[in-house]
PDB file of N, CA and C in Angstrom:
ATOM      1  N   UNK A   1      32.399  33.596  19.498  1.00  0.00           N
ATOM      2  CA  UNK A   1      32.780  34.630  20.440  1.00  0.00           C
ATOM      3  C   UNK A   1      32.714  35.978  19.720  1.00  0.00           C
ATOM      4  N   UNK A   2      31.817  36.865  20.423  1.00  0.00           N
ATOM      5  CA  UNK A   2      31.857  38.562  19.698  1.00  0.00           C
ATOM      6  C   UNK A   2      32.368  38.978  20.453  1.00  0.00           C
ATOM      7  N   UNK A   3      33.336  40.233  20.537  1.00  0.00           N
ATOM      8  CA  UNK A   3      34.053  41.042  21.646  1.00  0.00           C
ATOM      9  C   UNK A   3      33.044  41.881  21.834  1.00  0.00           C
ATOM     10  N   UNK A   4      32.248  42.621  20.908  1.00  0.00           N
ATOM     11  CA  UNK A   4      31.009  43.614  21.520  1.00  0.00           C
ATOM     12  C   UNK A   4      30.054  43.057  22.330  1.00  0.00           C
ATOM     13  N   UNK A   5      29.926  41.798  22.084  1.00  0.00           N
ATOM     14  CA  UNK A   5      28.520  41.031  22.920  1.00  0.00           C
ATOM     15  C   UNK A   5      29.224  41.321  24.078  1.00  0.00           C
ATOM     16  N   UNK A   6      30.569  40.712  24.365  1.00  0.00           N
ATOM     17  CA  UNK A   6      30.973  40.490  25.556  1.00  0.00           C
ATOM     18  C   UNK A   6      31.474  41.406  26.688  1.00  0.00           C
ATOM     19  N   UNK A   7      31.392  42.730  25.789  1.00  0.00           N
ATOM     20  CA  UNK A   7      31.520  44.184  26.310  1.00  0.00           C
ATOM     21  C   UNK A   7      30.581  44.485  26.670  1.00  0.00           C
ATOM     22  N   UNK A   8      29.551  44.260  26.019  1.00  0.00           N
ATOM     23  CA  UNK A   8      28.159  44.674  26.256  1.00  0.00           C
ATOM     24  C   UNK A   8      27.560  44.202  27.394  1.00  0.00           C
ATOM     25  N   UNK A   9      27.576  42.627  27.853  1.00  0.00           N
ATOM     26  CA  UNK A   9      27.345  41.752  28.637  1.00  0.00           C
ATOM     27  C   UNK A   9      27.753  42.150  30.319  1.00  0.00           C
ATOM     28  N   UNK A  10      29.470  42.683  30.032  1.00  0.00           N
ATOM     29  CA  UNK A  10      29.862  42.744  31.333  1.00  0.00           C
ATOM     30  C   UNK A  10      29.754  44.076  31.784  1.00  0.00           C
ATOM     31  N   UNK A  11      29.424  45.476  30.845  1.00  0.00           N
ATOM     32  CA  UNK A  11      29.257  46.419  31.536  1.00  0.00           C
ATOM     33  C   UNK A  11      27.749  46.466  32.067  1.00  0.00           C
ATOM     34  N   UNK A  12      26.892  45.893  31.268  1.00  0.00           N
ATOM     35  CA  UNK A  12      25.543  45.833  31.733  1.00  0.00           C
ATOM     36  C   UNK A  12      24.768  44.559  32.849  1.00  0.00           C
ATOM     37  N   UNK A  13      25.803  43.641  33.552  1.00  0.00           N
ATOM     38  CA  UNK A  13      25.522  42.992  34.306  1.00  0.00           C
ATOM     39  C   UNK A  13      26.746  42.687  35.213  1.00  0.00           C
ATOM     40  N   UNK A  14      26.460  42.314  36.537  1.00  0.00           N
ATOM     41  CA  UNK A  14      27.196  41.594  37.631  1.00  0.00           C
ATOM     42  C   UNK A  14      27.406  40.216  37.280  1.00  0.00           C
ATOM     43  N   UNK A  15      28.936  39.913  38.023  1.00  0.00           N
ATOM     44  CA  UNK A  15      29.189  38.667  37.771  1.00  0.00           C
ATOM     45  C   UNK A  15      28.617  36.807  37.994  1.00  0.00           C
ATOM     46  N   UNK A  16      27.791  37.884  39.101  1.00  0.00           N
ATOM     47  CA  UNK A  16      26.390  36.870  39.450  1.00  0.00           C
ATOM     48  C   UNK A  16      25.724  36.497  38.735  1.00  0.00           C
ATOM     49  N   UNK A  17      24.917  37.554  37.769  1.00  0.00           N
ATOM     50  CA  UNK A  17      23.919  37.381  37.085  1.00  0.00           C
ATOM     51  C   UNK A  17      24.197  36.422  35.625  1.00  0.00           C
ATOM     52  N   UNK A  18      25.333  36.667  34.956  1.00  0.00           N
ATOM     53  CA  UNK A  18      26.132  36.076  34.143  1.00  0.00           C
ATOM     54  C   UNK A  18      26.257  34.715  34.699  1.00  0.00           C
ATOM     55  N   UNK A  19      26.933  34.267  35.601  1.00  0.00           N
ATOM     56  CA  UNK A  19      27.141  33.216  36.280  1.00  0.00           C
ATOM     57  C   UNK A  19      25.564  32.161  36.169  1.00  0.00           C
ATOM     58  N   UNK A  20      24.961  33.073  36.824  1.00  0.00           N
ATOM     59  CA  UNK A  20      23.701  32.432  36.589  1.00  0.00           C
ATOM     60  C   UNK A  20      22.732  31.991  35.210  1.00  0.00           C
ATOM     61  N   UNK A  21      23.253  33.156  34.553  1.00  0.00           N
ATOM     62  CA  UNK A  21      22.402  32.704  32.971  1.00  0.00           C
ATOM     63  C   UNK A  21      23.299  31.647  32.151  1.00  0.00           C
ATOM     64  N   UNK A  22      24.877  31.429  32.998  1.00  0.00           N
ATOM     65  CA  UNK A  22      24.870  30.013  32.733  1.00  0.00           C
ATOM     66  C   UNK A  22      24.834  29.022  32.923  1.00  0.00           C
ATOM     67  N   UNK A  23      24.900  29.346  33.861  1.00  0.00           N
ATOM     68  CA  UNK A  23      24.091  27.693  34.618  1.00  0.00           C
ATOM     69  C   UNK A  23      22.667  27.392  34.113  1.00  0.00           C
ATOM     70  N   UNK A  24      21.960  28.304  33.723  1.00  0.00           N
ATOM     71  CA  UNK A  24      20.357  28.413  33.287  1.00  0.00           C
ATOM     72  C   UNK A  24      21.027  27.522  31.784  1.00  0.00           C
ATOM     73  N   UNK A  25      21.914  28.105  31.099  1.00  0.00           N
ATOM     74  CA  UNK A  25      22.084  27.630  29.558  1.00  0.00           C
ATOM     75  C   UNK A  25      22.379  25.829  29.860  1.00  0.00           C
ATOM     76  N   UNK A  26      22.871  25.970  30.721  1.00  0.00           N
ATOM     77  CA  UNK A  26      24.059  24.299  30.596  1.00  0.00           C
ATOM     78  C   UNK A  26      22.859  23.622  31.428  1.00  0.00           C
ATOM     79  N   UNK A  27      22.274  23.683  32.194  1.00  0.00           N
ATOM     80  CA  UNK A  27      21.081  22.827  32.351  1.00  0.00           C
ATOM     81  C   UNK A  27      20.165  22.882  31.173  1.00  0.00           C
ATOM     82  N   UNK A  28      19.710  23.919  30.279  1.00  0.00           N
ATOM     83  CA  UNK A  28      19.093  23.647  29.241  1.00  0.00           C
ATOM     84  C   UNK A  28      19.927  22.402  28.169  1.00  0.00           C
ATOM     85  N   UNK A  29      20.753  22.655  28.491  1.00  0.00           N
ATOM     86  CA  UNK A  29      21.488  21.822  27.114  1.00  0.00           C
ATOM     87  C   UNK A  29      21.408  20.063  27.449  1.00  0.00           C
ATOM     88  N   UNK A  30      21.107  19.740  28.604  1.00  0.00           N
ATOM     89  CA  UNK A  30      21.083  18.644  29.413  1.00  0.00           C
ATOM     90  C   UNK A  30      19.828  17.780  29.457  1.00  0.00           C
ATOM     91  N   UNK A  31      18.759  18.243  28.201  1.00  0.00           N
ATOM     92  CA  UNK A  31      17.276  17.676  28.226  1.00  0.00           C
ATOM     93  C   UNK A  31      17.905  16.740  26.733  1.00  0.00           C
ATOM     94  N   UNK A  32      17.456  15.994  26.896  1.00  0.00           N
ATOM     95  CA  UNK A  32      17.308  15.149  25.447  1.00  0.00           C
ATOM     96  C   UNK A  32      16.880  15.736  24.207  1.00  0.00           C
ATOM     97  N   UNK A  33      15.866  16.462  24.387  1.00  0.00           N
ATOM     98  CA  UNK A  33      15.169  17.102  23.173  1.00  0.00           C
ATOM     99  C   UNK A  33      15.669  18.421  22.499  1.00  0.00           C
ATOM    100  N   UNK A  34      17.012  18.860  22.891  1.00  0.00           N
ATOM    101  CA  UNK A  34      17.213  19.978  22.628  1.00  0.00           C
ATOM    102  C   UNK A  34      18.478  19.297  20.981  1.00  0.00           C
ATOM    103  N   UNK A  35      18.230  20.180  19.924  1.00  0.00           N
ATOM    104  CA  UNK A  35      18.539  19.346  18.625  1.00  0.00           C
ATOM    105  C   UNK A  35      20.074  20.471  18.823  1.00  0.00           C
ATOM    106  N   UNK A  36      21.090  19.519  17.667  1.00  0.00           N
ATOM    107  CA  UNK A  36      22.036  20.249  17.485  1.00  0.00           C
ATOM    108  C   UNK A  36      22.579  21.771  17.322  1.00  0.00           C
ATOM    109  N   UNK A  37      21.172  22.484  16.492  1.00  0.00           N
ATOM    110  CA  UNK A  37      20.994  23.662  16.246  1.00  0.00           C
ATOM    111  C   UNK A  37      21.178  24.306  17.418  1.00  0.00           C
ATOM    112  N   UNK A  38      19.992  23.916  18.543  1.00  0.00           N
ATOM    113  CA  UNK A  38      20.387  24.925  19.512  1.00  0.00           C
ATOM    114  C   UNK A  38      21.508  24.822  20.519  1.00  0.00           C
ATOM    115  N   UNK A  39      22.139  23.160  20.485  1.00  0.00           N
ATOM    116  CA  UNK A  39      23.288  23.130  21.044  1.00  0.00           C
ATOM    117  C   UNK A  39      24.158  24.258  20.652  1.00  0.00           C
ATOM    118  N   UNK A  40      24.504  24.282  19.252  1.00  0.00           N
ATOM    119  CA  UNK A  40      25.276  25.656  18.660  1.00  0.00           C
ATOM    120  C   UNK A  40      25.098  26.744  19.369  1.00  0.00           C
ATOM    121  N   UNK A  41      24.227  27.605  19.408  1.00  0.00           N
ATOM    122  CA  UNK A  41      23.306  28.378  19.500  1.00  0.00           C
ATOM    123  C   UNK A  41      23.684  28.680  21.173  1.00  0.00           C
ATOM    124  N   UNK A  42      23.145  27.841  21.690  1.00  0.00           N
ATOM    125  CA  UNK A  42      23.717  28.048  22.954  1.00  0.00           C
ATOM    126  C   UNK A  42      25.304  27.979  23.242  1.00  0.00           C
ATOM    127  N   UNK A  43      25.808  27.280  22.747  1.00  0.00           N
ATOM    128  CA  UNK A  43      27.036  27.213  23.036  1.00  0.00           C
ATOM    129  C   UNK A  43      27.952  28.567  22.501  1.00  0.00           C
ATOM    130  N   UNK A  44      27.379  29.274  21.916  1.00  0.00           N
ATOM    131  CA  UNK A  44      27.984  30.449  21.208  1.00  0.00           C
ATOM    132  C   UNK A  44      27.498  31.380  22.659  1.00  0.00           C
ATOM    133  N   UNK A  45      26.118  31.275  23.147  1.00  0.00           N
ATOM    134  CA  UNK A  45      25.683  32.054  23.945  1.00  0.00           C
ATOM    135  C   UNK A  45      26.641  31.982  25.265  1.00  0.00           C
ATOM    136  N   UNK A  46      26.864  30.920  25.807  1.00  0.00           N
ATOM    137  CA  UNK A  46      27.708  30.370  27.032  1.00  0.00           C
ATOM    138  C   UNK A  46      29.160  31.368  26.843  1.00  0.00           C
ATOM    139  N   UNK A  47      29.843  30.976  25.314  1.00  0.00           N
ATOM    140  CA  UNK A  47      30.825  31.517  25.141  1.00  0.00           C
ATOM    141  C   UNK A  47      30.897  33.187  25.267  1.00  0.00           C
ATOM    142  N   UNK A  48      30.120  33.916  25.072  1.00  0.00           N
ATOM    143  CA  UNK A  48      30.029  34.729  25.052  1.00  0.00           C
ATOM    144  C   UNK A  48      29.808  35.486  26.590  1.00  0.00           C
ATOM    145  N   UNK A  49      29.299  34.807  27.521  1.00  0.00           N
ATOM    146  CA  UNK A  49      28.858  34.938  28.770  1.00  0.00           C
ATOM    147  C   UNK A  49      29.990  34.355  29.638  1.00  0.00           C
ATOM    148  N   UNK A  50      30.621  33.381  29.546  1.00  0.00           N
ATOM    149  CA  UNK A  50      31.971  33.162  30.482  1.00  0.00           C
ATOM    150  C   UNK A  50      33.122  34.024  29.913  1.00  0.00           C
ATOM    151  N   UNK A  51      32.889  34.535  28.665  1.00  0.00           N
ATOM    152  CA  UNK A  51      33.746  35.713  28.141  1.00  0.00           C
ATOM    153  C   UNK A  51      33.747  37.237  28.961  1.00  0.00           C
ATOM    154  N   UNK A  52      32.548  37.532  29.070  1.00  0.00           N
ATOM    155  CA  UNK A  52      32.054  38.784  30.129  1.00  0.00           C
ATOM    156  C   UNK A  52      32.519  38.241  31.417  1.00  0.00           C
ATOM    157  N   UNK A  53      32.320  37.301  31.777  1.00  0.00           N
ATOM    158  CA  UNK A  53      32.700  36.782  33.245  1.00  0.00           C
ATOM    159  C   UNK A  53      34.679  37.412  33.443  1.00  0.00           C
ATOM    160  N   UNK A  54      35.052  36.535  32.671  1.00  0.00           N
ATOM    161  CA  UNK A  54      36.931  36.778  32.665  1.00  0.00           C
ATOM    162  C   UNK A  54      37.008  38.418  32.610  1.00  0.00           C
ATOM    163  N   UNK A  55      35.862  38.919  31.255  1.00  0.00           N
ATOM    164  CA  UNK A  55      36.564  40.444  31.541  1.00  0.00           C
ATOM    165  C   UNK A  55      36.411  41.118  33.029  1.00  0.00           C
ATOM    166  N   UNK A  56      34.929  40.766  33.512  1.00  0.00           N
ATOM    167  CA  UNK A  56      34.926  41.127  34.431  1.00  0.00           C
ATOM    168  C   UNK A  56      35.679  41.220  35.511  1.00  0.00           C
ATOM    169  N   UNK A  57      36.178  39.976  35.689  1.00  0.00           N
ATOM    170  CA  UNK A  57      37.293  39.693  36.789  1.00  0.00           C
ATOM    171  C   UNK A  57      38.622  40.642  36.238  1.00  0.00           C
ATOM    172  N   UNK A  58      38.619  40.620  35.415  1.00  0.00           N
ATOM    173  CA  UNK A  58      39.855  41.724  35.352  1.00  0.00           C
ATOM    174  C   UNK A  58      39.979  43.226  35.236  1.00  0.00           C
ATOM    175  N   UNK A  59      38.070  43.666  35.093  1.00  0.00           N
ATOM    176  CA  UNK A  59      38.482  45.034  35.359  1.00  0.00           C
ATOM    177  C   UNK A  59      37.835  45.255  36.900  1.00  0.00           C
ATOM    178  N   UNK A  60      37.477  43.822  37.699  1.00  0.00           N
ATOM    179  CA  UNK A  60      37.490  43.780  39.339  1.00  0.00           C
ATOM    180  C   UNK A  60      38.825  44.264  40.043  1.00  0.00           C
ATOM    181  N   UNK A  61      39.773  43.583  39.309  1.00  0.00           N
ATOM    182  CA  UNK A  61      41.285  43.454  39.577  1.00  0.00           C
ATOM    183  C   UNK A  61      42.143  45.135  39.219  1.00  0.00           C
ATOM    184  N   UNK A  62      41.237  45.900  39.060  1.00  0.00           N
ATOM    185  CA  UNK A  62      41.977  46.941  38.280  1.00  0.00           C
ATOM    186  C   UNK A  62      42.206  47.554  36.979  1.00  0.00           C
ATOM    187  N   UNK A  63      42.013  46.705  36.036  1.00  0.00           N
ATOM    188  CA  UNK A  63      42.369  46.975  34.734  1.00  0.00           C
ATOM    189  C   UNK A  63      41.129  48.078  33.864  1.00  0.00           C
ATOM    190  N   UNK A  64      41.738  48.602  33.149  1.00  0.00           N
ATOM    191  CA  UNK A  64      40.051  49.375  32.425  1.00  0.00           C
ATOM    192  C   UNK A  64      39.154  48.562  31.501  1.00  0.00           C
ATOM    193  N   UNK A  65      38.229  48.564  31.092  1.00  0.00           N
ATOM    194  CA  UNK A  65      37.683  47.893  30.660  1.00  0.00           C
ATOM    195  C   UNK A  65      37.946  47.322  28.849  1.00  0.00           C
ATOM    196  N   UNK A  66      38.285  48.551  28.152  1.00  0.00           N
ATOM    197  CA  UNK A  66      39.053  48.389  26.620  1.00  0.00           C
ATOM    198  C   UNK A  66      40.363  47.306  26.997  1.00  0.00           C
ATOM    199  N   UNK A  67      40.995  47.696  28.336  1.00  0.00           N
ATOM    200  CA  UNK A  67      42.487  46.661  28.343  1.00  0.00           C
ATOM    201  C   UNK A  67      42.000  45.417  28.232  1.00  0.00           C
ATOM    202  N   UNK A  68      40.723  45.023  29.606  1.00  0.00           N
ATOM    203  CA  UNK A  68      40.732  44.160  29.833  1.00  0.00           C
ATOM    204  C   UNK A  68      39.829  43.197  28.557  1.00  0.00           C
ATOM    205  N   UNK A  69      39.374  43.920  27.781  1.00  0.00           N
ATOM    206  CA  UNK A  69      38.579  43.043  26.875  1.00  0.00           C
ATOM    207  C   UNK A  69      40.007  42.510  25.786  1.00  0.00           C
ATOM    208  N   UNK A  70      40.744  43.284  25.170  1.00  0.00           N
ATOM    209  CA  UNK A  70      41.959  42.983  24.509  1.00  0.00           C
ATOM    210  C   UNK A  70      43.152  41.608  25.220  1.00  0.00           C
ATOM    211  N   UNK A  71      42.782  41.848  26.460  1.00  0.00           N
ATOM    212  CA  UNK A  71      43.709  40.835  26.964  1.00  0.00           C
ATOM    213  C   UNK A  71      42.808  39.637  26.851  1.00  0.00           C
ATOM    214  N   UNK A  72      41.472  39.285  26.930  1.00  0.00           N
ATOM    215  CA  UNK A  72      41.073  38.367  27.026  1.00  0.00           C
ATOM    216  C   UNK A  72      41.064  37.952  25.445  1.00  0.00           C
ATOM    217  N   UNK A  73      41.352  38.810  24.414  1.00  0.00           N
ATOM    218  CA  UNK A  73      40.983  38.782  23.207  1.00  0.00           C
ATOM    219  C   UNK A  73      42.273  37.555  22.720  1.00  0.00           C
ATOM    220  N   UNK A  74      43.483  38.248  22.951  1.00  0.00           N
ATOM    221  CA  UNK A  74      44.663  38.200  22.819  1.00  0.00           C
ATOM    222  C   UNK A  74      44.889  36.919  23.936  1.00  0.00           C
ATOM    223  N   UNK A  75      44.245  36.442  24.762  1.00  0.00           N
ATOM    224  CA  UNK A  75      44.201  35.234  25.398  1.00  0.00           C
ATOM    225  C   UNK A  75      43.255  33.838  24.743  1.00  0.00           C
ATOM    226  N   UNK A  76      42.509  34.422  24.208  1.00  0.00           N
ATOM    227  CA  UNK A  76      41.589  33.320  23.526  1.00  0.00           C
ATOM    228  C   UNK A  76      42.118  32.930  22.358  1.00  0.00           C
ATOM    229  N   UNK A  77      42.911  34.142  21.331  1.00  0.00           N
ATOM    230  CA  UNK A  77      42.941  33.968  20.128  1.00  0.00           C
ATOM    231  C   UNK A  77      44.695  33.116  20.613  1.00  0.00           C
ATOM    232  N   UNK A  78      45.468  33.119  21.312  1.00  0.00           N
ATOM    233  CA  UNK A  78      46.916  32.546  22.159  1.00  0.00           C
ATOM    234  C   UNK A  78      46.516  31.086  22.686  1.00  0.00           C
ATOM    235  N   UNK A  79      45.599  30.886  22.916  1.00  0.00           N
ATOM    236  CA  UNK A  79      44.699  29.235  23.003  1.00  0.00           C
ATOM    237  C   UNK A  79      44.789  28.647  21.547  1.00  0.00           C
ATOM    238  N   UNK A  80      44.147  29.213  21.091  1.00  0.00           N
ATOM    239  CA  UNK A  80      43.727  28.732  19.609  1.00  0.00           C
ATOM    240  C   UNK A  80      45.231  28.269  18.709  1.00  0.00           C
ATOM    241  N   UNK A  81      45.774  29.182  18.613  1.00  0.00           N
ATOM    242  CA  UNK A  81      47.182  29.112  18.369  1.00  0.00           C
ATOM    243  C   UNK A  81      48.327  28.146  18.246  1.00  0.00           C
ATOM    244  N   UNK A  82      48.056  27.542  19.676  1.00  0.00           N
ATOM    245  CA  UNK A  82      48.533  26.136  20.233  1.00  0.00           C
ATOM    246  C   UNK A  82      48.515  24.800  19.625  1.00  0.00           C
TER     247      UNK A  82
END
């Protein structure tokens, strides 16, 4: 998870489009031939893209966009924690 990717991600796309490039990732990951490497690889990518998704929804909801990336920050790293 990068917080800049994921800043980057949600000011420069709709929640659609995100939505969609993962569903594009998680059907890729679903062929036999795809080796561990890019499982990683993608899976960093996914993370990073349902990351933009949450911020998004919260600066839908109101919030500014610096808040809302910190809260999700401070929500992921409050998972981990556990």
């Amino acid at each position: 998870m990068k917080l800049p990717v994921i800043k980057h991600l949600q000011r420069n796309n709709d929640a659609e489009k995100l939505q969609h490039a993962i569903e594009v990732l998680e059907s890729f990951t679903e062929h036999r031939s795809v080796t561990e490497e890019e499982m990683d690889v993608v899976g960093e990518l996914i993370t990073n893209l349902c990351g933009a998704v949450e911020v998004q929804k919260m600066v839908d909801e109101g919030m500014k966009d610096t808040d809302a990336a910190n809260t999700f920050v401070k929500k992921v790293l409050g998972s981990i924690d556990k």
